[in-house]
N, C-alpha and C. Protein backbone atom coordinates (compact mmCIF):
# COMPACT_ATOMS: atom_id res chain seq x y z
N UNK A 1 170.45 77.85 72.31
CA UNK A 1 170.19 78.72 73.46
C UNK A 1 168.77 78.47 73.96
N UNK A 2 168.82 78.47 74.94
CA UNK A 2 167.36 78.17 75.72
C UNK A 2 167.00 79.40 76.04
N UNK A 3 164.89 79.43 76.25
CA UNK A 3 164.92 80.70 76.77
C UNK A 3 165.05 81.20 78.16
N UNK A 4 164.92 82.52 78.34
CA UNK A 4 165.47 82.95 79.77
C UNK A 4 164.34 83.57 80.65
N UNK A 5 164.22 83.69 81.81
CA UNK A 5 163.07 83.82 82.25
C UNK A 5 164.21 85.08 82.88
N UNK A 6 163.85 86.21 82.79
CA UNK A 6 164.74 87.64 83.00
C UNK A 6 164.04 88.43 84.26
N UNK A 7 163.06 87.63 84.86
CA UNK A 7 162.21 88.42 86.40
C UNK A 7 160.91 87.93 86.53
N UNK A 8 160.45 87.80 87.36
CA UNK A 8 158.97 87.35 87.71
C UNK A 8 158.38 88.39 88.87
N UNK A 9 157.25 88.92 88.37
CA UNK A 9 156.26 90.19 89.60
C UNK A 9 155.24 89.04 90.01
N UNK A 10 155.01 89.18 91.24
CA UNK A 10 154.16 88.31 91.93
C UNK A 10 153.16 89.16 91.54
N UNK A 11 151.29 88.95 91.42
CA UNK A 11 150.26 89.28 91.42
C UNK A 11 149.68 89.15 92.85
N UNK A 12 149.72 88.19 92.77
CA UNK A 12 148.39 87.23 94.02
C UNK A 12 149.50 86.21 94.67
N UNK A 13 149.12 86.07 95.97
CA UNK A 13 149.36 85.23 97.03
C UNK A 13 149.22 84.87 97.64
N UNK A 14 148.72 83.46 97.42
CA UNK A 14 147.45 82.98 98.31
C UNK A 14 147.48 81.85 98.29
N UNK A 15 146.25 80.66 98.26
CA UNK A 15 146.45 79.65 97.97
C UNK A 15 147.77 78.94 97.04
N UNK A 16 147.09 79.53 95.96
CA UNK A 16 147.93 79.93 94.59
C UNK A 16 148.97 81.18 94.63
N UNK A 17 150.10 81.09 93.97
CA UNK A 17 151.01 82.38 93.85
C UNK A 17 150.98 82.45 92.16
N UNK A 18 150.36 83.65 91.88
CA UNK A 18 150.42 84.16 90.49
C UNK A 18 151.59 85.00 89.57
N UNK A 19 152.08 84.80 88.68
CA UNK A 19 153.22 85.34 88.26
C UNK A 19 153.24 85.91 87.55
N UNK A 20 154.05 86.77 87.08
CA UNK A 20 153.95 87.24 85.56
C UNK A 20 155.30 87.09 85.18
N UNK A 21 155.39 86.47 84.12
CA UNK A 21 157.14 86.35 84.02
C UNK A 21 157.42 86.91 82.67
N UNK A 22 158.69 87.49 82.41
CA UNK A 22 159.25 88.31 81.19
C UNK A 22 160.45 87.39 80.75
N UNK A 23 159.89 86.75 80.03
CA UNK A 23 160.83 85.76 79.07
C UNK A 23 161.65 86.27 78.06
N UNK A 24 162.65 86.16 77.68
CA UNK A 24 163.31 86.24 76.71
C UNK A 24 163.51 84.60 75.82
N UNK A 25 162.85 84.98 74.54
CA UNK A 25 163.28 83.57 73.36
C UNK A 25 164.70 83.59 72.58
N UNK A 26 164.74 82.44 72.61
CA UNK A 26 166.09 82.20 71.92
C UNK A 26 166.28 83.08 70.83
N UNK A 27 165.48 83.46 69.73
CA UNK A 27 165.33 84.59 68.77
C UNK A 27 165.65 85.70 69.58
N UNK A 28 165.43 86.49 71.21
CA UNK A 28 165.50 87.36 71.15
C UNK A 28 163.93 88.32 71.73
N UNK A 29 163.15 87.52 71.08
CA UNK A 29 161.45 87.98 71.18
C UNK A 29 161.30 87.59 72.77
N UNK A 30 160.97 89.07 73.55
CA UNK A 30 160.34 89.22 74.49
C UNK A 30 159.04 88.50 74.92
N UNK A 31 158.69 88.09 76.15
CA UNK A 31 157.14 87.88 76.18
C UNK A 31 157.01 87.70 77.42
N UNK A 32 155.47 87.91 77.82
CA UNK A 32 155.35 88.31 79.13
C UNK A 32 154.24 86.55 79.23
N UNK A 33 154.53 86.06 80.02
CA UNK A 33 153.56 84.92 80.35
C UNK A 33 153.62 84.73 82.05
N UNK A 34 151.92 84.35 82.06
CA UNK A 34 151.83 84.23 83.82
C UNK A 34 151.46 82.76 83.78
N UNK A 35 152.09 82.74 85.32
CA UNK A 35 152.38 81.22 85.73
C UNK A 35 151.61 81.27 87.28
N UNK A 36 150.65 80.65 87.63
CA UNK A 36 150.04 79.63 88.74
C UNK A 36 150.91 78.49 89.32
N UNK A 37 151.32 79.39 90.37
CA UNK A 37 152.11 78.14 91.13
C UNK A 37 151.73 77.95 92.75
N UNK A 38 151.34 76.68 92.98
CA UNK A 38 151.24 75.92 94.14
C UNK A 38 151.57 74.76 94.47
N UNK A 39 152.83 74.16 93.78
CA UNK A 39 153.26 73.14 94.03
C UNK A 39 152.92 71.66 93.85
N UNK A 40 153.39 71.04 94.05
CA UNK A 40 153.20 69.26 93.44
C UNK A 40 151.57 68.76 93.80
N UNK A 41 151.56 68.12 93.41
CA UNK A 41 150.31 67.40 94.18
C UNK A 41 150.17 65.60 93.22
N UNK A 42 148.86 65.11 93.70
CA UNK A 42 149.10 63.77 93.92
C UNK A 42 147.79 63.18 93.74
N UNK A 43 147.27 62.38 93.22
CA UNK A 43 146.09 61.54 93.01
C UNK A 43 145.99 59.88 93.05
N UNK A 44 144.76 59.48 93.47
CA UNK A 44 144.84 58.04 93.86
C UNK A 44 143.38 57.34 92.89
N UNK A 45 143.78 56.19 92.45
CA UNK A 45 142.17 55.98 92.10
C UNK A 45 142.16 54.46 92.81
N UNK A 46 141.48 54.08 94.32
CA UNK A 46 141.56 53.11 94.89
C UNK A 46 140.20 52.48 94.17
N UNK A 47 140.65 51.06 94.08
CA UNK A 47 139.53 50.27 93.46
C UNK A 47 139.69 48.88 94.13
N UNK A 48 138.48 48.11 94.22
CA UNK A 48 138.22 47.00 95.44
C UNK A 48 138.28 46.18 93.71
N UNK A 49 139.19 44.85 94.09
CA UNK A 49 138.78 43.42 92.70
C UNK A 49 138.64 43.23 93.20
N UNK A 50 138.32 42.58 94.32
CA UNK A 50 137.30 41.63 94.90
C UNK A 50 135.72 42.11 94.29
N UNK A 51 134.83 43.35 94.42
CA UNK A 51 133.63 43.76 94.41
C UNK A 51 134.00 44.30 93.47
N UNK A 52 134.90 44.77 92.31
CA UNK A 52 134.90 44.88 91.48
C UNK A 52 134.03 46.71 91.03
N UNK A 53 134.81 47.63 92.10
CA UNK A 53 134.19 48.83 92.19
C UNK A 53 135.36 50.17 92.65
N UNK A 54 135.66 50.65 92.01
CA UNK A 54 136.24 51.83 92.37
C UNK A 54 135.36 52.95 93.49
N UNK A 55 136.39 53.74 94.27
CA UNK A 55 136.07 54.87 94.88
C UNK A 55 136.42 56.30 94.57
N UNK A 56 135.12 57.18 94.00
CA UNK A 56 136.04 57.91 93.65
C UNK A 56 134.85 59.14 94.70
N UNK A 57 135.02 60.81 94.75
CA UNK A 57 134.54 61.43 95.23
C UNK A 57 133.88 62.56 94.62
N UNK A 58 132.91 63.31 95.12
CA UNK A 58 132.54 64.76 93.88
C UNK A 58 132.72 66.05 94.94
N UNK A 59 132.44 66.60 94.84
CA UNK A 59 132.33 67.95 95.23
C UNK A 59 132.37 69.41 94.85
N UNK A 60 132.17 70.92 95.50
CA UNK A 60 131.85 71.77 95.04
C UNK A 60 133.74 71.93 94.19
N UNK A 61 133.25 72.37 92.73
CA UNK A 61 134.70 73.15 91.91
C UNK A 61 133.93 74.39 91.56
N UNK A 62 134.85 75.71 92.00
CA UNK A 62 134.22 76.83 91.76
C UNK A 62 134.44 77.44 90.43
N UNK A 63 135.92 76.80 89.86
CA UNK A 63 135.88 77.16 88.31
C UNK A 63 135.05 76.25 87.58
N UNK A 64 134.80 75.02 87.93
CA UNK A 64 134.01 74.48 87.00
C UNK A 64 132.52 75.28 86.80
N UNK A 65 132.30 75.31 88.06
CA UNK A 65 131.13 76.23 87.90
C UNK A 65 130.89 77.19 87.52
N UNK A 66 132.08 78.74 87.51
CA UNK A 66 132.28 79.39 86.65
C UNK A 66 132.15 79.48 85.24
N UNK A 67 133.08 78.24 84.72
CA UNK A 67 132.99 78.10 82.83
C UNK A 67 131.77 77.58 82.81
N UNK A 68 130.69 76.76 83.51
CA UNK A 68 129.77 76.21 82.40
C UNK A 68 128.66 75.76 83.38
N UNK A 69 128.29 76.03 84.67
CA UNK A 69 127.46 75.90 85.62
C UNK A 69 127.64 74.67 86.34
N UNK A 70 128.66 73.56 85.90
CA UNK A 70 128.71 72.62 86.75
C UNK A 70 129.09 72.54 88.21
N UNK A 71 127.94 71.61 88.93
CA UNK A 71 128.21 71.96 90.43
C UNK A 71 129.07 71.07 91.36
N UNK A 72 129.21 69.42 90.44
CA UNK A 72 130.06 68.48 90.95
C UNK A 72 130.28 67.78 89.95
N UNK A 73 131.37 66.70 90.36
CA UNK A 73 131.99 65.97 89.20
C UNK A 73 132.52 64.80 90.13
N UNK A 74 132.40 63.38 89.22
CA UNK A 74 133.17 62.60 89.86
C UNK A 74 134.72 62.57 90.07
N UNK A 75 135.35 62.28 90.75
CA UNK A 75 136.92 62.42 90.84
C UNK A 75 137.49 61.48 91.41
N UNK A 76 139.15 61.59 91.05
CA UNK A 76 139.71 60.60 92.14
C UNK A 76 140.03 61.50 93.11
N UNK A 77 140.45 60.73 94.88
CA UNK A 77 140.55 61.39 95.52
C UNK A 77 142.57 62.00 95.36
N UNK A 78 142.32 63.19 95.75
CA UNK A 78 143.44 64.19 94.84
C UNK A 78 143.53 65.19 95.90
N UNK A 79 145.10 65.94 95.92
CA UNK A 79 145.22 67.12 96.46
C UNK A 79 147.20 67.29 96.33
N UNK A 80 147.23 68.63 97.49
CA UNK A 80 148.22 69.22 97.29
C UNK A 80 149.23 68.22 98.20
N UNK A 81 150.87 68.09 97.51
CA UNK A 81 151.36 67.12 98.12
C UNK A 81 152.07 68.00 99.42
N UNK A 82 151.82 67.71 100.77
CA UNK A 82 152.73 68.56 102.13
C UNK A 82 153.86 67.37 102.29
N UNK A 83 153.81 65.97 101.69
CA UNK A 83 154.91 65.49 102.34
C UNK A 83 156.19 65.52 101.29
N UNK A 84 157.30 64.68 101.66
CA UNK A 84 158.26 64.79 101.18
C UNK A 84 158.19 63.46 99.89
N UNK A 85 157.48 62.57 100.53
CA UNK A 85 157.44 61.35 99.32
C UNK A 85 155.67 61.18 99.12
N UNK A 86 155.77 61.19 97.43
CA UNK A 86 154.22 61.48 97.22
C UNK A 86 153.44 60.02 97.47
N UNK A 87 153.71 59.04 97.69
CA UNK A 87 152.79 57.65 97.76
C UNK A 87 152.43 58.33 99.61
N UNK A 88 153.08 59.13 100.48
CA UNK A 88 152.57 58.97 101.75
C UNK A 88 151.42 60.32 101.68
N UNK A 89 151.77 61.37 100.64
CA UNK A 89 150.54 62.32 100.07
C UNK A 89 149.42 61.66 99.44
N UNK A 90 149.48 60.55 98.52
CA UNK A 90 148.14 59.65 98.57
C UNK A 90 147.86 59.12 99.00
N UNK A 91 148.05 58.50 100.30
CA UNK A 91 147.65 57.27 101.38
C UNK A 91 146.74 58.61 102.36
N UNK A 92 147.74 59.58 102.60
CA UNK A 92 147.04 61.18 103.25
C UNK A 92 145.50 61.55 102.69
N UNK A 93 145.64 61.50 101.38
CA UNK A 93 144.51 62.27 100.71
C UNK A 93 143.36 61.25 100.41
N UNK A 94 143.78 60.39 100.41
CA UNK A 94 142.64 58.99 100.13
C UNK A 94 141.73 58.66 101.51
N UNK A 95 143.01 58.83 103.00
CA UNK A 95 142.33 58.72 103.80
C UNK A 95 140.96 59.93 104.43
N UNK A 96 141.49 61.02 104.40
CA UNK A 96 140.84 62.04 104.30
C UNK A 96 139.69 62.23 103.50
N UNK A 97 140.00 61.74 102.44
CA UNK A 97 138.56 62.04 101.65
C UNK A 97 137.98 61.18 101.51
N UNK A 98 138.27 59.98 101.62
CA UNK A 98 137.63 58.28 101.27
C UNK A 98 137.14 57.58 103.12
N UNK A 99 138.20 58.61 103.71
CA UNK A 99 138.30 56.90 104.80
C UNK A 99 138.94 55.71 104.75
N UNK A 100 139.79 55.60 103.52
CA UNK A 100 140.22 54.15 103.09
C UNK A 100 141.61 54.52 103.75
N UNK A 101 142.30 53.60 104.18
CA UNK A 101 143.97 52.88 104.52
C UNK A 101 144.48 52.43 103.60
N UNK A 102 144.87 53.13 102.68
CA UNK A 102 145.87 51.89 101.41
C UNK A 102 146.79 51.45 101.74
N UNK A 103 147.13 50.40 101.51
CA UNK A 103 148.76 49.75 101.18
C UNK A 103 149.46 50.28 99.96
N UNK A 104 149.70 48.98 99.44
CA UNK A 104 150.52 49.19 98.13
C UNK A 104 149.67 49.95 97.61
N UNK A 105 150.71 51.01 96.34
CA UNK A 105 150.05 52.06 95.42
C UNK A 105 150.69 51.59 94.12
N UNK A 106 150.36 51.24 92.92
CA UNK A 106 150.99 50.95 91.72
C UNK A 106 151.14 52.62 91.17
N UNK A 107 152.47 53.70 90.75
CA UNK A 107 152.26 54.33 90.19
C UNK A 107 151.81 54.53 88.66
N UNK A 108 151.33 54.94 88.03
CA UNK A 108 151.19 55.72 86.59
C UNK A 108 151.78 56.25 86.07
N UNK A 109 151.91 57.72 87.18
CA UNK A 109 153.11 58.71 85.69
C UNK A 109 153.48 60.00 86.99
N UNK A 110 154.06 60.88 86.40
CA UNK A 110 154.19 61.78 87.17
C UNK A 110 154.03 62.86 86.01
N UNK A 111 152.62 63.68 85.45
CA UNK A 111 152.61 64.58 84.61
C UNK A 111 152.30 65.92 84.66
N UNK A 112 152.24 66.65 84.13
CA UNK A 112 152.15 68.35 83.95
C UNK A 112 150.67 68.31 83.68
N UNK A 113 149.92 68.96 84.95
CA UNK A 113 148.68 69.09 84.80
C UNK A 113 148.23 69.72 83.76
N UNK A 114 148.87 71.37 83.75
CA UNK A 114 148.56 72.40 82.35
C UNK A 114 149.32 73.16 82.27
N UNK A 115 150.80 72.57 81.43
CA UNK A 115 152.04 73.15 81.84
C UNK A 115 151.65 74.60 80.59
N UNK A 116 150.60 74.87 80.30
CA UNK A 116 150.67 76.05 79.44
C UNK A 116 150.51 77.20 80.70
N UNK A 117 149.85 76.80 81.90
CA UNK A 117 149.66 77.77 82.94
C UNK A 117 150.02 77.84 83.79
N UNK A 118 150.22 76.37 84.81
CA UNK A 118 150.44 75.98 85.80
C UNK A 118 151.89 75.36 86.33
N UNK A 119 152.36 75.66 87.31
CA UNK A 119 153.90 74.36 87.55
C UNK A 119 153.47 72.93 88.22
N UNK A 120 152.19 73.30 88.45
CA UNK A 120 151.87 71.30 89.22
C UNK A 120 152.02 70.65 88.45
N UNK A 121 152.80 69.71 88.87
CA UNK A 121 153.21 68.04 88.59
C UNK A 121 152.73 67.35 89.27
N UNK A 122 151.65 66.07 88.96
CA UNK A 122 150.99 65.33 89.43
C UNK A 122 151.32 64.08 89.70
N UNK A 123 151.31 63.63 91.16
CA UNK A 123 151.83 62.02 90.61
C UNK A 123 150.78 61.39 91.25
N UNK A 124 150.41 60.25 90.02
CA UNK A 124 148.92 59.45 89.63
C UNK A 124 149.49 58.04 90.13
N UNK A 125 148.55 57.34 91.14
CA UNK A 125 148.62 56.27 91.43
C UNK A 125 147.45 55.28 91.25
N UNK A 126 147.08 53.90 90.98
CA UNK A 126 146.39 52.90 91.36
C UNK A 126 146.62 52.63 92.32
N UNK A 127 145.30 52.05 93.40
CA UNK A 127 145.77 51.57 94.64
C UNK A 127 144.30 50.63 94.87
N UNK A 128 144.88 49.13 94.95
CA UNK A 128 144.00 48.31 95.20
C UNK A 128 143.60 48.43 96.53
N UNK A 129 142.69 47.80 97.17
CA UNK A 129 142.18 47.82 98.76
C UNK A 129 141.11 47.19 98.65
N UNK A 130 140.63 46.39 100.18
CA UNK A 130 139.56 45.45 100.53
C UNK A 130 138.43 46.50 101.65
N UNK A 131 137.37 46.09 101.80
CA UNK A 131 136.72 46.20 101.98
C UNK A 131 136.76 46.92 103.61
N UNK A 132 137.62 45.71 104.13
CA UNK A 132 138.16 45.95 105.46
C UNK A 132 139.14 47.34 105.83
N UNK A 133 139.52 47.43 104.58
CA UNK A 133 140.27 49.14 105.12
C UNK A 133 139.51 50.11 105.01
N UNK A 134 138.63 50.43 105.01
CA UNK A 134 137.95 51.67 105.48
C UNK A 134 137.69 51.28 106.73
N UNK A 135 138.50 52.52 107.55
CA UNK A 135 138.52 52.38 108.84
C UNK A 135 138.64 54.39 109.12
N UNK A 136 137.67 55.21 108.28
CA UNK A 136 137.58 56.72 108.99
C UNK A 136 136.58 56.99 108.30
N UNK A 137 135.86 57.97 108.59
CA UNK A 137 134.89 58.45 108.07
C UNK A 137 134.92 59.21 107.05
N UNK A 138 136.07 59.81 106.11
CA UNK A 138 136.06 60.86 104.52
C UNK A 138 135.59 61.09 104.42
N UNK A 139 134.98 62.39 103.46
CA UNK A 139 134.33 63.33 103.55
C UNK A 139 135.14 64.66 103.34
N UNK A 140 136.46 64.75 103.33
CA UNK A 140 137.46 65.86 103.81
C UNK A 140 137.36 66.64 105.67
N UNK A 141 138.47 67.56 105.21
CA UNK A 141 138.74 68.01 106.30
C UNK A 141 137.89 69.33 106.45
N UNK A 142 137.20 69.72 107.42
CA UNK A 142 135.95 70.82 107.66
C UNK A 142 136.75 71.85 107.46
N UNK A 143 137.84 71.92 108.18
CA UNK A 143 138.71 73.69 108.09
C UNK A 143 138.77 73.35 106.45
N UNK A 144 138.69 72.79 106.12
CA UNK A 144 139.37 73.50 104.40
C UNK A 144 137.82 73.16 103.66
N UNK A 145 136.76 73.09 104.07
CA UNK A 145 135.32 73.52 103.65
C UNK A 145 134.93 72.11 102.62
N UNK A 146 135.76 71.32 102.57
CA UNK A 146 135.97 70.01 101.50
C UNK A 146 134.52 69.71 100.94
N UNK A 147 133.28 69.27 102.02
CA UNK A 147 131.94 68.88 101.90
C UNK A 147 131.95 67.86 100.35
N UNK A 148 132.94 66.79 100.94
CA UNK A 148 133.29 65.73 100.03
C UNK A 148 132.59 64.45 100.13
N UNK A 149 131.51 64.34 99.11
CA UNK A 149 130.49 62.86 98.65
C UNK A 149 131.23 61.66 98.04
N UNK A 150 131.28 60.55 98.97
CA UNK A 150 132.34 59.20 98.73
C UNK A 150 131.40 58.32 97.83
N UNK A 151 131.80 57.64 96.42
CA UNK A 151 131.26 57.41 95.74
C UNK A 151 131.67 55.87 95.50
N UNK A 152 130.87 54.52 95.49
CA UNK A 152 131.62 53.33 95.40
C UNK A 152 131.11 53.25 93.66
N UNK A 153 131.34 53.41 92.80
CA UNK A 153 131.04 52.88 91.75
C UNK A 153 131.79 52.11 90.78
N UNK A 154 130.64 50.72 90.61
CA UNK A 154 131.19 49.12 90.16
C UNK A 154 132.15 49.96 88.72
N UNK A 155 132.79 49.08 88.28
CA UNK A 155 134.19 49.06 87.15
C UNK A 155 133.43 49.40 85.95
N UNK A 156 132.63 48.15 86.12
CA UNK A 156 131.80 47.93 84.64
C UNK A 156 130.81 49.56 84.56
N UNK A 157 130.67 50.54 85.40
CA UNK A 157 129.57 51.19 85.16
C UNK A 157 131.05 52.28 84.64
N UNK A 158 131.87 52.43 85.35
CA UNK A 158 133.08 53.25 85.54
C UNK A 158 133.37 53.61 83.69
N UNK A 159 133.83 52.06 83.37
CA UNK A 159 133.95 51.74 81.79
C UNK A 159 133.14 52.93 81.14
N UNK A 160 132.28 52.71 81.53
CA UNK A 160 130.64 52.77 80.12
C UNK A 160 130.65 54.11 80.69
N UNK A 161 130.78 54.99 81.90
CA UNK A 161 130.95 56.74 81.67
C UNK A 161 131.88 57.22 81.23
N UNK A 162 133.25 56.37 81.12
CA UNK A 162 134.59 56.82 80.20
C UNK A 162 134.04 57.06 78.97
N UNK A 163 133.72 55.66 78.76
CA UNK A 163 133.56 55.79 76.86
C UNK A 163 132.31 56.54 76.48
N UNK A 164 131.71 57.04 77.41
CA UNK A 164 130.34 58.01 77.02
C UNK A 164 131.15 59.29 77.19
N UNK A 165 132.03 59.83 77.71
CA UNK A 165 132.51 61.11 77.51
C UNK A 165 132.12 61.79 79.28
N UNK A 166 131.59 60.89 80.19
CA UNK A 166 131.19 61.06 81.01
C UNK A 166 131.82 61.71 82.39
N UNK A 167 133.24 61.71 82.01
CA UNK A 167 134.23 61.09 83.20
C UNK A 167 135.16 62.35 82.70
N UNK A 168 134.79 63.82 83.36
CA UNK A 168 134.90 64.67 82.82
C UNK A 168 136.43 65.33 83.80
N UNK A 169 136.72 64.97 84.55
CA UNK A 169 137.64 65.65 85.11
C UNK A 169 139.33 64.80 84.75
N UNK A 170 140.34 65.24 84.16
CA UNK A 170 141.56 64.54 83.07
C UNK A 170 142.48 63.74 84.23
N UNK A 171 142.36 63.65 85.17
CA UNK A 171 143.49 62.90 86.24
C UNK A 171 142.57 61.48 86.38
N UNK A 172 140.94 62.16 86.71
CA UNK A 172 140.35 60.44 86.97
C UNK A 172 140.26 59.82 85.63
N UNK A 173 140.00 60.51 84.26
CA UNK A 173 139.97 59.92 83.25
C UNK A 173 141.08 59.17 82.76
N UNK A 174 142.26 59.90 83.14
CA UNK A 174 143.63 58.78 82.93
C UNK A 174 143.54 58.05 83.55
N UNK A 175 143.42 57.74 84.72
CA UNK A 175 143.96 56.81 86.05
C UNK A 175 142.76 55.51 85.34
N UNK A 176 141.45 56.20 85.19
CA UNK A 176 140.42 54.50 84.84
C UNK A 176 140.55 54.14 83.73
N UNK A 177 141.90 54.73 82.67
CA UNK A 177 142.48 54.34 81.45
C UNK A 177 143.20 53.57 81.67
N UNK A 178 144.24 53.99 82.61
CA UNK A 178 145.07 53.08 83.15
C UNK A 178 145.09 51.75 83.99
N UNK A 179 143.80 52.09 84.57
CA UNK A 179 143.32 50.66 84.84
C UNK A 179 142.80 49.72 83.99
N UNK A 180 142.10 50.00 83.31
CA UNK A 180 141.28 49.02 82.05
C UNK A 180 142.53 48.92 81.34
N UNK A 181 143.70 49.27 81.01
CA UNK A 181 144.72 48.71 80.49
C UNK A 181 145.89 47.94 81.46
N UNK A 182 145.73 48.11 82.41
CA UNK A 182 146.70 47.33 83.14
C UNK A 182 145.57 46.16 84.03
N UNK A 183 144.64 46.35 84.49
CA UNK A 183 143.94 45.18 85.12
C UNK A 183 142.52 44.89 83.85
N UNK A 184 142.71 44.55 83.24
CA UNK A 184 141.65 44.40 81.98
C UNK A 184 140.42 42.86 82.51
N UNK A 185 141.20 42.27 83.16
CA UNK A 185 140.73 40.81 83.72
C UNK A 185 139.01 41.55 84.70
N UNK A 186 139.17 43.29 85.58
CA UNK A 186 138.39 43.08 86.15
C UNK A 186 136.96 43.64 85.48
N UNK A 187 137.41 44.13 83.96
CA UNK A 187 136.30 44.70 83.49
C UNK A 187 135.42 43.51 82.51
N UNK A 188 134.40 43.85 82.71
CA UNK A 188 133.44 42.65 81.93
C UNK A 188 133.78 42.54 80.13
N UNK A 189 133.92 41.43 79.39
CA UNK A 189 133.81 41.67 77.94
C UNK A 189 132.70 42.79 77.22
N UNK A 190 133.02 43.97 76.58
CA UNK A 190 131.94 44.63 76.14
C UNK A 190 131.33 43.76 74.87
């Protein structure tokens, strides 16, 4: 027997829709758990082999800053998916925040951001690109307050803040895992 989710009271509704849900376990044992839901979303980590440099972006996170005073972080460029197929939600969100035009996107995975809290499912892409596709200005979009810093940083430096513990936010830290294991040719011998 699986368990049963027996009603959900909305809290908050907003960006986010907050839940509280009254589970029933297969034993029988009641429990009340809340769920954060806003739907799918989507991440890109575009990187130039030719120059041998990823793009990634920082900006204001208000929970980060909350738990521990941090005011930015590097990232890939990331957001909520509005379309129906997620490679045209990262070509969307890359352009917006990067300026870049991707083509081809190699996917990764499609995973559970923090399925202890949340229902987003993420789907993580690589996406190579030249030099020549940046063709907008990124930065984000002003109505949604973005005030997004475009960051070119080389592979080899990318490497060496992974393995320092540096590379603190878990979508860009997979995605430049996933690159140093699938394109290994563009990182230097350590």
């Amino acid at each position: 027997m699986a368990p049963i989710i027996r009603g959900t009271r909305i809290v908050h509704d907003g960006w986010s829709r907050f839940l509280v849900a009254d589970v029933t376990m297969p034993d029988g044992t009641r429990l009340k758990r809340e769920i954060e839901d806003h739907g799918r979303a989507v991440a890109v980590l575009p990187y130039d082999p030719d120059r041998r440099l990823a793009i990634l972006i920082s900006q204001f996170r208000a929970p980060a800053f909350y738990a521990d005073g941090t005011t930015e972080m590097l990232e890939a460029p990331a957001g909520l998916l509005d379309e129906s197929e997620p490679e045209e939600g990262a070509r969307r969100e890359a352009y917006e925040e990067t300026g870049l035009k991707l083509g081809a996107l190699e996917s990764v995975a499609r995973a559970w951001s923090m399925p202890g809290i949340s229902t987003e499912q993420m789907d993580l892409y690589l996406a190579p690109f030249a030099e020549a596709d940046r063709s907008g200005p990124g930065g984000g979009l002003a109505d949604e307050h973005e005030a997004i810093t475009v960051h070119e940083v080389p592979l080899a430096r990318l490497a060496a803040m992974s393995d320092r513990g540096e590379i603190t936010d878990m979508k860009t830290l997979l995605l430049v895992l996933a690159l140093r294991l699938r394109r290994p040719g563009l990182f230097p011998e350590a």
